[in-house]
Protein backbone atom coordinates (compact mmCIF):
# COMPACT_ATOMS: atom_id res chain seq x y z
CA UNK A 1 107.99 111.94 97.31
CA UNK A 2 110.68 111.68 100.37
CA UNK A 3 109.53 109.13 103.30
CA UNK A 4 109.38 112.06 105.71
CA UNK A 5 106.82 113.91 103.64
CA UNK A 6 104.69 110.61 103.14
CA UNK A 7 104.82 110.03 106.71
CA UNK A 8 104.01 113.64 107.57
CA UNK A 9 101.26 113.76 105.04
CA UNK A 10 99.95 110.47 106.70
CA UNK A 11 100.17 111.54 110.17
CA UNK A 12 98.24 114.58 109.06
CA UNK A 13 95.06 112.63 107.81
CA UNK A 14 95.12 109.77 110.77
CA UNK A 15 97.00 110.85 113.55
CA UNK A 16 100.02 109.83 114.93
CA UNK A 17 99.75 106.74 116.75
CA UNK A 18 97.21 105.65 113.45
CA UNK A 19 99.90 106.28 111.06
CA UNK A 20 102.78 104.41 112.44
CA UNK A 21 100.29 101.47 113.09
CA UNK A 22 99.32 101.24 109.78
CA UNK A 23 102.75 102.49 108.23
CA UNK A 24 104.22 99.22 109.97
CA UNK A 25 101.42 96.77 109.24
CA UNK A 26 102.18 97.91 105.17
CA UNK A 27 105.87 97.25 105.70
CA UNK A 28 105.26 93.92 107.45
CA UNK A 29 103.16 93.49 103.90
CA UNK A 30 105.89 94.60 101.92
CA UNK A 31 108.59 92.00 103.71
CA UNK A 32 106.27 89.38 103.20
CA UNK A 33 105.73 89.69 99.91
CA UNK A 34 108.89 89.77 99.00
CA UNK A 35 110.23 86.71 101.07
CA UNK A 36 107.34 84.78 99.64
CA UNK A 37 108.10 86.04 96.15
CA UNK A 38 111.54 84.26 96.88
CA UNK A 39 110.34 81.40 98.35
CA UNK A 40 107.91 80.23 95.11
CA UNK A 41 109.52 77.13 93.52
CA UNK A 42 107.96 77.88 90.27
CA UNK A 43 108.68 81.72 89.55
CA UNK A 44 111.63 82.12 87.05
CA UNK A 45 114.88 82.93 87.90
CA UNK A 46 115.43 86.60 86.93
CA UNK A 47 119.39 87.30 86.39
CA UNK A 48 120.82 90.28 87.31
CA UNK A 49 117.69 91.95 88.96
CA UNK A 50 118.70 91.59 92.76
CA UNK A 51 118.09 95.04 93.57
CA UNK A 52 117.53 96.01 97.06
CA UNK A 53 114.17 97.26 97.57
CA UNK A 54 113.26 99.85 99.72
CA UNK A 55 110.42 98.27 101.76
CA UNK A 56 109.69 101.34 103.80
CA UNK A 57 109.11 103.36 100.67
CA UNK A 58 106.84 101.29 99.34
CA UNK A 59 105.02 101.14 102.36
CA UNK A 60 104.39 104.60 102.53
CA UNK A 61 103.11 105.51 99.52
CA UNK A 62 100.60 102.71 99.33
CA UNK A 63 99.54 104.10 102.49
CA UNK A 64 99.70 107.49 101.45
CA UNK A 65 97.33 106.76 97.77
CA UNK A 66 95.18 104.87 100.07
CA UNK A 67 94.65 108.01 102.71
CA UNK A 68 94.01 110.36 99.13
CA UNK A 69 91.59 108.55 98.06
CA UNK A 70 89.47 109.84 101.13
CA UNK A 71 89.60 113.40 100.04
């Protein structure tokens, strides 16, 4: 699903102000958990998988399966 459509169908169930609070608090997640994922001395070294992730995606939809599951 397209960010603007997870965001929309966030902002529907929670409001506007809600959704960005908790939209942002999920990406400040998602950042961490990827810098500490990087930072762990003991995690192997995984060649050629350096892909940029798209934090903000993520974000949303764990948002977004976390406002379905109120329906």
């Amino acid at each position: 699903m397209e960010k603007k459509a997870l965001m929309k169908k966030i902002t529907d169930k929670v409001g506007t102000e809600s959704a960005i609070s908790v939209v942002m608090q999920a990406y400040n997640t998602e950042l961490m958990t990827t810098l500490l994922g990087r930072l762990e001395e003991n995690k192997p070294k995984m060649l050629g998988l350096n892909k940029a992730r798209d934090h903000l995606a993520v974000a949303l939809e764990r948002v977004a399966e976390v406002c379905d599951l109120t329906e």
